[in-house]
Protein backbone atom coordinates (compact mmCIF):
# COMPACT_ATOMS: atom_id res chain seq x y z
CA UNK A 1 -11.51 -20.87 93.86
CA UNK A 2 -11.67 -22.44 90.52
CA UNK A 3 -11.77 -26.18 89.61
CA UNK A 4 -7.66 -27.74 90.31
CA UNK A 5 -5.86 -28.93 87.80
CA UNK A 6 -5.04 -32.88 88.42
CA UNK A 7 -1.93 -34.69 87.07
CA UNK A 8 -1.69 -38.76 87.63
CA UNK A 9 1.81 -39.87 87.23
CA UNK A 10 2.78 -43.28 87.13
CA UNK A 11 5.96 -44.17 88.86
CA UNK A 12 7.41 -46.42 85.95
CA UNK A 13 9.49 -49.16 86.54
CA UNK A 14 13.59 -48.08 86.27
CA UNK A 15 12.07 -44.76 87.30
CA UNK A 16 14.48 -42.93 89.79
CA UNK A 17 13.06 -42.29 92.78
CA UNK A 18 10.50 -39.17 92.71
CA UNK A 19 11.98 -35.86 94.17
CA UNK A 20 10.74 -34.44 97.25
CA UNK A 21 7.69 -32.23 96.42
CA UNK A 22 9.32 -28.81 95.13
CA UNK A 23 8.15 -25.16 94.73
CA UNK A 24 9.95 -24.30 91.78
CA UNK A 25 8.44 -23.90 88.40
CA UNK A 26 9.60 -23.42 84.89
CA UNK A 27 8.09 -22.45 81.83
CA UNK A 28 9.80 -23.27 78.75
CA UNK A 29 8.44 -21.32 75.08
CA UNK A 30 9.31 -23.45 72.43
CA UNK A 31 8.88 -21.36 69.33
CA UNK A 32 8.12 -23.50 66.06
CA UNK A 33 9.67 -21.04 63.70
CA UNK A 34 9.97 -23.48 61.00
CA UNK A 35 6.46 -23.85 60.63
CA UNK A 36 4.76 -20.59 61.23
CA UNK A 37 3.58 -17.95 59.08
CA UNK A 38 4.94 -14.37 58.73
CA UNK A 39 1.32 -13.36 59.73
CA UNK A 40 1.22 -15.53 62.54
CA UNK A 41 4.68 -15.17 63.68
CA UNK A 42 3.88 -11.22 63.96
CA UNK A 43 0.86 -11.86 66.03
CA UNK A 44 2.81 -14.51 68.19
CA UNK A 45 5.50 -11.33 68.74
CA UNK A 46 3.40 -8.46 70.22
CA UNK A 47 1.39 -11.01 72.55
CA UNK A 48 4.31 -12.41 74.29
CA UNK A 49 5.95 -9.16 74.35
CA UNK A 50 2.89 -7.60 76.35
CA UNK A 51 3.12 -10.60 78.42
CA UNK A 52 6.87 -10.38 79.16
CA UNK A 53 5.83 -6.70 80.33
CA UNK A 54 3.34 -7.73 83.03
CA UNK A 55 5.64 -10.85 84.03
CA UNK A 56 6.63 -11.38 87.86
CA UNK A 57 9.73 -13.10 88.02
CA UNK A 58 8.95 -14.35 91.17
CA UNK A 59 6.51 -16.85 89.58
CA UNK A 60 8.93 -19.20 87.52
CA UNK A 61 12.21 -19.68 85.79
CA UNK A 62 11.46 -18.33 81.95
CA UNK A 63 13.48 -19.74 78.87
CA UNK A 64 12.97 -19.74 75.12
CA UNK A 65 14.37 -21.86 72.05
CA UNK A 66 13.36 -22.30 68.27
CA UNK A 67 12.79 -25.67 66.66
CA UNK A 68 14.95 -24.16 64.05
CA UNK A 69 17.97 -24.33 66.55
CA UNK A 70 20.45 -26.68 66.53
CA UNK A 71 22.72 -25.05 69.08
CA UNK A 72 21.60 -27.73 71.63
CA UNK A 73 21.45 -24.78 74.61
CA UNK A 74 19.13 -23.96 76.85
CA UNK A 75 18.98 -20.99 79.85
CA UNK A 76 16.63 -20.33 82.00
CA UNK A 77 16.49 -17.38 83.96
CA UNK A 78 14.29 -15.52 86.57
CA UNK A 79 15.80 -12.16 84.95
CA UNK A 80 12.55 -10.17 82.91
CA UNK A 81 15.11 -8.55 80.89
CA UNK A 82 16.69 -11.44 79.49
CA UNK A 83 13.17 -12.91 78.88
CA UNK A 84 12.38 -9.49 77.15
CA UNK A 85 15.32 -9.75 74.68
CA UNK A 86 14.36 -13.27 73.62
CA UNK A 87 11.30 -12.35 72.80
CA UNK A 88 12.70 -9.44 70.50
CA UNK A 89 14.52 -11.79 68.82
CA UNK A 90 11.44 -13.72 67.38
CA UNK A 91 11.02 -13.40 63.47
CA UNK A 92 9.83 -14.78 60.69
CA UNK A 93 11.91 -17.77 59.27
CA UNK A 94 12.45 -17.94 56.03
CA UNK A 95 12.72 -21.72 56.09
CA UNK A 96 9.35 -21.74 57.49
CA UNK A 97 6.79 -23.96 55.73
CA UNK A 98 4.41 -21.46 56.16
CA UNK A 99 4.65 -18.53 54.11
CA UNK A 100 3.27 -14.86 54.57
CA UNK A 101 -0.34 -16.06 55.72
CA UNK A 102 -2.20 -19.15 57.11
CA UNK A 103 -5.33 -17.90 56.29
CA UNK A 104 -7.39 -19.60 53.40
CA UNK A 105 -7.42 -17.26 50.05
CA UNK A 106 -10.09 -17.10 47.43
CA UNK A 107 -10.62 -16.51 44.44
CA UNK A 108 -11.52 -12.89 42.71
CA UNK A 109 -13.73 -15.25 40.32
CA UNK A 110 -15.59 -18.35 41.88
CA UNK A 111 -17.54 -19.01 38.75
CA UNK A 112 -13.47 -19.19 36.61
CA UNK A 113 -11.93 -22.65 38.85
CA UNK A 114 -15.60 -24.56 37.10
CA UNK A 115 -16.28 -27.81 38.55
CA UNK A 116 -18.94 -29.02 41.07
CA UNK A 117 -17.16 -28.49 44.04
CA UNK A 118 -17.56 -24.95 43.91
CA UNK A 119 -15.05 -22.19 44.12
CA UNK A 120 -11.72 -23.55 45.82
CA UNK A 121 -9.18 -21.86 48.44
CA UNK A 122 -5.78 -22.29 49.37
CA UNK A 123 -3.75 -21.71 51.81
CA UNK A 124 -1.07 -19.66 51.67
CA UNK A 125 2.15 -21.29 52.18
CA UNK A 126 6.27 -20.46 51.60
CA UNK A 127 7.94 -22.43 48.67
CA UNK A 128 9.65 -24.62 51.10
CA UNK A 129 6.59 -26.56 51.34
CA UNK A 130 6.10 -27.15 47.44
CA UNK A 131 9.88 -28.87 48.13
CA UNK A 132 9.08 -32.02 49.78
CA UNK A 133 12.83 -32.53 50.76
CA UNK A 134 13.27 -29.28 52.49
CA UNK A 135 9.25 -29.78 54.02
CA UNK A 136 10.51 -33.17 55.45
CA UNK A 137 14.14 -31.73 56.77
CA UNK A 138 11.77 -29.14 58.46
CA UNK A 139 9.49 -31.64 60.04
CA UNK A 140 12.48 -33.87 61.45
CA UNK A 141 13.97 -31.07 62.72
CA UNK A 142 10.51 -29.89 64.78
CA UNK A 143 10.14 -33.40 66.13
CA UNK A 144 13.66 -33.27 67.26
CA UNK A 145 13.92 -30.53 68.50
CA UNK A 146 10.55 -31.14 70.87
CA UNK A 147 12.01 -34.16 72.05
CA UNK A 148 15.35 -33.28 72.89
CA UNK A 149 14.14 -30.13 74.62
CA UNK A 150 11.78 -32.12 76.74
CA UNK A 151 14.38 -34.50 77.30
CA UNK A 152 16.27 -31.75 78.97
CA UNK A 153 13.96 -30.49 81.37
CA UNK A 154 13.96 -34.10 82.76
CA UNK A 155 16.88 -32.77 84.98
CA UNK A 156 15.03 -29.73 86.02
CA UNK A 157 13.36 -29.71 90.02
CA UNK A 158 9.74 -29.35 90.65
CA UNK A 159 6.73 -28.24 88.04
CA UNK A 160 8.11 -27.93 84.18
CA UNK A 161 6.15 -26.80 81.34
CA UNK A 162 6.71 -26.38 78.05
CA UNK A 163 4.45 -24.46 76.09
CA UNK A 164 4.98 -24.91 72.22
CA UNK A 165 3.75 -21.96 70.26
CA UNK A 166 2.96 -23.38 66.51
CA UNK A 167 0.30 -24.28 63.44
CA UNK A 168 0.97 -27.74 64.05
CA UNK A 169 2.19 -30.97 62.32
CA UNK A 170 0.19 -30.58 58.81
CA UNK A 171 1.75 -33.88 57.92
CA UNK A 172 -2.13 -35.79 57.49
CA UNK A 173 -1.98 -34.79 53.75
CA UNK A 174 1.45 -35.63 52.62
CA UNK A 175 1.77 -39.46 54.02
CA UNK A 176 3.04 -40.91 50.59
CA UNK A 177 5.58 -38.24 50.32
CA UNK A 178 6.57 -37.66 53.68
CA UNK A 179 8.12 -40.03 55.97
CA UNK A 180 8.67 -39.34 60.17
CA UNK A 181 12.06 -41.47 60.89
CA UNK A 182 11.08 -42.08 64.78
CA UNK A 183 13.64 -43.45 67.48
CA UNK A 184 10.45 -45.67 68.81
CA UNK A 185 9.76 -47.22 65.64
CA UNK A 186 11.60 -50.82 66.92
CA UNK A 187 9.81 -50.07 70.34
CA UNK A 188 6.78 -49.48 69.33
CA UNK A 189 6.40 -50.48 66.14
CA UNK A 190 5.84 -48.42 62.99
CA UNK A 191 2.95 -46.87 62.14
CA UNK A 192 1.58 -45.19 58.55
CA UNK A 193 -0.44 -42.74 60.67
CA UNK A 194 2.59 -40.25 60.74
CA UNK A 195 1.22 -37.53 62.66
CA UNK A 196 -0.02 -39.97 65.40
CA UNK A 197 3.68 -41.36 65.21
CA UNK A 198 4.94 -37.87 65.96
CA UNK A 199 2.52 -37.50 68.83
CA UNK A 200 3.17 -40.43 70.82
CA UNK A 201 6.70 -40.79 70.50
CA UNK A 202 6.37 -36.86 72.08
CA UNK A 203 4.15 -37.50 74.66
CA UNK A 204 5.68 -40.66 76.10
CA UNK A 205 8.87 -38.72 76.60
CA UNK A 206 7.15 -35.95 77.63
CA UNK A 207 4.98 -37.73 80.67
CA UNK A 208 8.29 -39.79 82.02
CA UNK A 209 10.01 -36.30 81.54
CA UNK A 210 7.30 -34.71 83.86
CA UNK A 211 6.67 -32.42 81.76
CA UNK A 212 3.67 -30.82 80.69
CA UNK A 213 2.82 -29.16 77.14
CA UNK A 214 0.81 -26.38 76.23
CA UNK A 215 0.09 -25.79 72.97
CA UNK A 216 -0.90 -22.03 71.25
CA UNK A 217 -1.53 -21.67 67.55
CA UNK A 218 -0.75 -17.96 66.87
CA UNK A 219 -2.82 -18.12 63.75
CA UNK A 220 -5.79 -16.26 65.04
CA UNK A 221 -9.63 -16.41 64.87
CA UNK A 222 -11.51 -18.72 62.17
CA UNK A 223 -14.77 -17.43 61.77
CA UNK A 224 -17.25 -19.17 60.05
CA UNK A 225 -20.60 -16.92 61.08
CA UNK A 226 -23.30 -17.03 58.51
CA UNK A 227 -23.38 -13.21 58.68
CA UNK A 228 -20.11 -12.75 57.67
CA UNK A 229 -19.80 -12.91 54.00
CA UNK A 230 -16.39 -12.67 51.53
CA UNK A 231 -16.51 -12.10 47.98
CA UNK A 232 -15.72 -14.92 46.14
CA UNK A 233 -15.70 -17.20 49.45
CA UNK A 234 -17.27 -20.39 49.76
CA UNK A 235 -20.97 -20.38 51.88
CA UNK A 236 -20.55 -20.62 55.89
CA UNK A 237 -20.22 -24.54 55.31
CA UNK A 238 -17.69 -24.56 53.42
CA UNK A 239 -15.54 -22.44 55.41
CA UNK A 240 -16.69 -24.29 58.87
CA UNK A 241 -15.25 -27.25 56.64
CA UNK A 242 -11.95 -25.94 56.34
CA UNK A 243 -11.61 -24.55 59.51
CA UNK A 244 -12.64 -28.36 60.67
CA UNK A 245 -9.78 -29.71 58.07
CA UNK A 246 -7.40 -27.28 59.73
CA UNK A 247 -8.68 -28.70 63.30
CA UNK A 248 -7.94 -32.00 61.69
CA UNK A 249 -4.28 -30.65 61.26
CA UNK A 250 -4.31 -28.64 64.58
CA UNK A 251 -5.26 -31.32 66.27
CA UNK A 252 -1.97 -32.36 66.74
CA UNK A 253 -1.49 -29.71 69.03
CA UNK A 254 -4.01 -30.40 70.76
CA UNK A 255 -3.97 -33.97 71.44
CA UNK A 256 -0.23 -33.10 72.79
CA UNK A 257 -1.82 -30.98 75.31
CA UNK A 258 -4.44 -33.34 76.26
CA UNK A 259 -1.73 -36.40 76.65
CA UNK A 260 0.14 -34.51 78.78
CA UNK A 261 -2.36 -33.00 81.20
CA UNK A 262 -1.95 -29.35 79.70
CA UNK A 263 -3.93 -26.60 77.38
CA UNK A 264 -4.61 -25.88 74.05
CA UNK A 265 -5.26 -22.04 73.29
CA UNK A 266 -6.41 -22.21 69.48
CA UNK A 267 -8.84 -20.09 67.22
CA UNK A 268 -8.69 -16.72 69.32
CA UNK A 269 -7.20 -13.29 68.85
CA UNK A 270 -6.34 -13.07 72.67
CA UNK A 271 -2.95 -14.70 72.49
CA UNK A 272 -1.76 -12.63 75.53
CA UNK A 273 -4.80 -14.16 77.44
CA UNK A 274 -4.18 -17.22 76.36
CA UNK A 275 -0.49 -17.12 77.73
CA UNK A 276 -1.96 -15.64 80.93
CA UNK A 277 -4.14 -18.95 81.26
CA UNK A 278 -1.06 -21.45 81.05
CA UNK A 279 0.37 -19.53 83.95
CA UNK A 280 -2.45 -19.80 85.70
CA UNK A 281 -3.07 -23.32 85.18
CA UNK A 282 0.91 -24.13 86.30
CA UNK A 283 -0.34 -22.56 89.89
CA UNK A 284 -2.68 -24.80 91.14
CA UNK A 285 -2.15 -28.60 90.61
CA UNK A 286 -2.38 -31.72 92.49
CA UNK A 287 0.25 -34.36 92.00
CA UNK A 288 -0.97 -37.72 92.14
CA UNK A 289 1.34 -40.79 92.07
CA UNK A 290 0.37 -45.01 91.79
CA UNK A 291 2.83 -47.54 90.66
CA UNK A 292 1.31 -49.96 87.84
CA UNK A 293 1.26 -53.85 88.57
CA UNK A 294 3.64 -55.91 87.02
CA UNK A 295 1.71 -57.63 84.68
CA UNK A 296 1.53 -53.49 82.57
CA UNK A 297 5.13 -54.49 81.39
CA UNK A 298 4.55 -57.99 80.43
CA UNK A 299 6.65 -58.35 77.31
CA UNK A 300 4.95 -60.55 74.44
CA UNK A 301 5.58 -60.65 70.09
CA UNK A 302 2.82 -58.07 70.05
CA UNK A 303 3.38 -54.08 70.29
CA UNK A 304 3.28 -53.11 74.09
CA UNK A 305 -0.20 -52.24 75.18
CA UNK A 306 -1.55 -48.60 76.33
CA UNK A 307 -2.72 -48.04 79.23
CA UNK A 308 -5.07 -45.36 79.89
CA UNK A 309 -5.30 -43.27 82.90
CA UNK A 310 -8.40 -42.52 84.29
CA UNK A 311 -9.11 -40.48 87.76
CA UNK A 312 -12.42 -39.97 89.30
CA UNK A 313 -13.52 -37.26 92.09
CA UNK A 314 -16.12 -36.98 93.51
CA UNK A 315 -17.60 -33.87 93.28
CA UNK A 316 -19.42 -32.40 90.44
CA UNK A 317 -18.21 -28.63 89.55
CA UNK A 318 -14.48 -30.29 89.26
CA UNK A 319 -13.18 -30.99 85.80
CA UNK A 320 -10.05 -33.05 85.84
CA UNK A 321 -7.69 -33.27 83.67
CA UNK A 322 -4.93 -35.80 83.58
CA UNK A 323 -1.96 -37.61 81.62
CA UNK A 324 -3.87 -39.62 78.88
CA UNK A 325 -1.56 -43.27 80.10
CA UNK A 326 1.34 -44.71 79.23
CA UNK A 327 2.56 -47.38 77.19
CA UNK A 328 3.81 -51.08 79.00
CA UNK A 329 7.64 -50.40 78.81
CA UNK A 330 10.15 -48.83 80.82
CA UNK A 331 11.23 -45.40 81.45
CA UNK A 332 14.46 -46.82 80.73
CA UNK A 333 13.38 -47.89 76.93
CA UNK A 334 11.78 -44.77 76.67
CA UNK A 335 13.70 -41.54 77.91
CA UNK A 336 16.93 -42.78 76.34
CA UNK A 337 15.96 -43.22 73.06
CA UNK A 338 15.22 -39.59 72.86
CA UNK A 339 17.88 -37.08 71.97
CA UNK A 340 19.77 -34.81 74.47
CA UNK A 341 20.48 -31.59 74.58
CA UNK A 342 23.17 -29.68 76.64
CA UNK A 343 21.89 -29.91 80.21
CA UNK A 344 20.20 -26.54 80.73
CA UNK A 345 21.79 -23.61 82.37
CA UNK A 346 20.46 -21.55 85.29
């Protein structure tokens, strides 16, 4: 057998009680149509309709929403044909902020953009993005819609996932011109990183939601092999430091994965593998429960301290992975603060 996965969960003060221990599961696909690319979105498609063909409905309740809806419904079902017809409803958005590709394009001439740095790339993205209005209706929208879909599944029994297939929050570059209104702000206290605002305010419902997000970026394989040449594309260094920029963006995705105890399936062409993994990671867990001293919710002028969570086993071949902590405040000040949507239907 391979290496268990291994949640910690604190039991929060103005928690309910937990539930009894519960062999249900649910997988939720959160589809981030306002943010990827036609390209992407394509790719995205065919893998999870090859995985809705292979896909025993004996293993969880299935159910799929867009970021771009604002129905406020969500069904969950153990029927492969209704799964099957959601999928075949994913498209391209056109109020996507990505347009037809996320992958960097170059020049025909290098030698024409002059300069030092070199030749220059861009990526490819839809005109809502040059519109920073519309790009920041779109990004208010995604962080809603995460949290009030998470906030949902707080109702739901036993093991909940949600796995969020996107590019990511590419927020890092647009801080002057782009501004995250977050529920947490008075709670927390605001921040100017924006993208780490849109993280935690995520995770911290996400972790007294019990729920646990996976993140794939349909975008494909970066390669940045020395053998591999383009004509008119930077050297190997220059693209390993745009792929590391786009990590940089990415990482959003992946440090909402990591906070959460889940998986982050990034630069790869096996999407359907990828999806394969998640379920395979939602079969084997251990649940692991403590309740934090009093003195973690000591309230004081200052912000309310993190606490990290850190577990220990003691054998060797086992990686662990676990809920990154939580802050020193109530569920109560917490889960309520995030939007609801309808209660989901079965």
């Amino acid at each position: 057998k391979g290496p268990a996965t291994t949640v910690a969960e604190p039991n929060l003060q103005g928690a309910p009680a937990p539930a009894a221990a519960s062999p249900d599961r649910t997988v939720l696909f959160l589809v981030d149509d306002l943010n990827v690319s036609f390209s992407s979105m394509y790719s995205a498609k065919r893998a999870m309709q090859k995985f809705a063909q292979g896909w025993d409905v004996r293993e969880a309740r299935l159910g799929m929403v867009f970021t771009s809806d604002e129905s406020g419904t969500i069904r969950l079902s153990r029927s492969s044909e209704r799964f099957t017809e959601a999928v075949n409803r994913i498209s391209y958005n056109t109020r996507s902020s990505k347009g037809a590709s996320s992958a960097p394009t170059f020049p025909e001439n290098p030698e024409s953009t002059g300069g030092s740095g070199g030749p220059r790339f861009t990526v490819d993205l839809s005109p809502i993005s040059a519109n920073p209005a519309m790009n920041n209706a779109n990004v208010q929208q995604r962080a809603f819609s995460l949290l009030s879909t998470i906030n949902a599944l707080r109702s739901v029994p036993g093991r909940k996932a949600l796995v969020f297939v996107s590019e990511g929050f590419d927020v890092a570059g647009n801080r002057d011109g782009l501004e995250v209104r977050s529920p947490f702000d008075t709670l927390f206290g605001a921040d100017n990183d924006h993208a780490y605002r849109i993280v935690r305010m995520i995770t911290e419902v996400a972790n007294r939601a019990s729920v646990v997000i996976y993140t794939i970026d349909p975008s494909g394989l970066v390669s940045d092999l020395p053998g591999i040449e383009v004509a008119g594309a930077p050297s190997p260094e220059r693209r390993r430091e745009a792929w590391f920029t786009r990590v940089g963006t990415q990482g959003t995705l992946q440090q909402l994965a990591a906070d959460t105890g889940g998986l982050s399936v990034y630069n790869r062409n096996d999407l359907n593998g990828g999806l394969n993994e998640v379920i395979g990671d939602q079969r084997a867990y251990y649940l692991v429960g403590f309740e934090p001293p009093k003195a973690a919710f000591a309230k004081g002028s200052a912000r309310p301290r993190f606490h990290q969570i850190k577990l220990t086993v003691n054998r060797p071949d086992v990686r662990v992975r676990t809920r990154a902590g939580f802050f020193g405040v109530t569920d109560a000040e917490v889960i309520y603060r995030a939007p609801l949507m309808t209660s989901p239907e079965f």
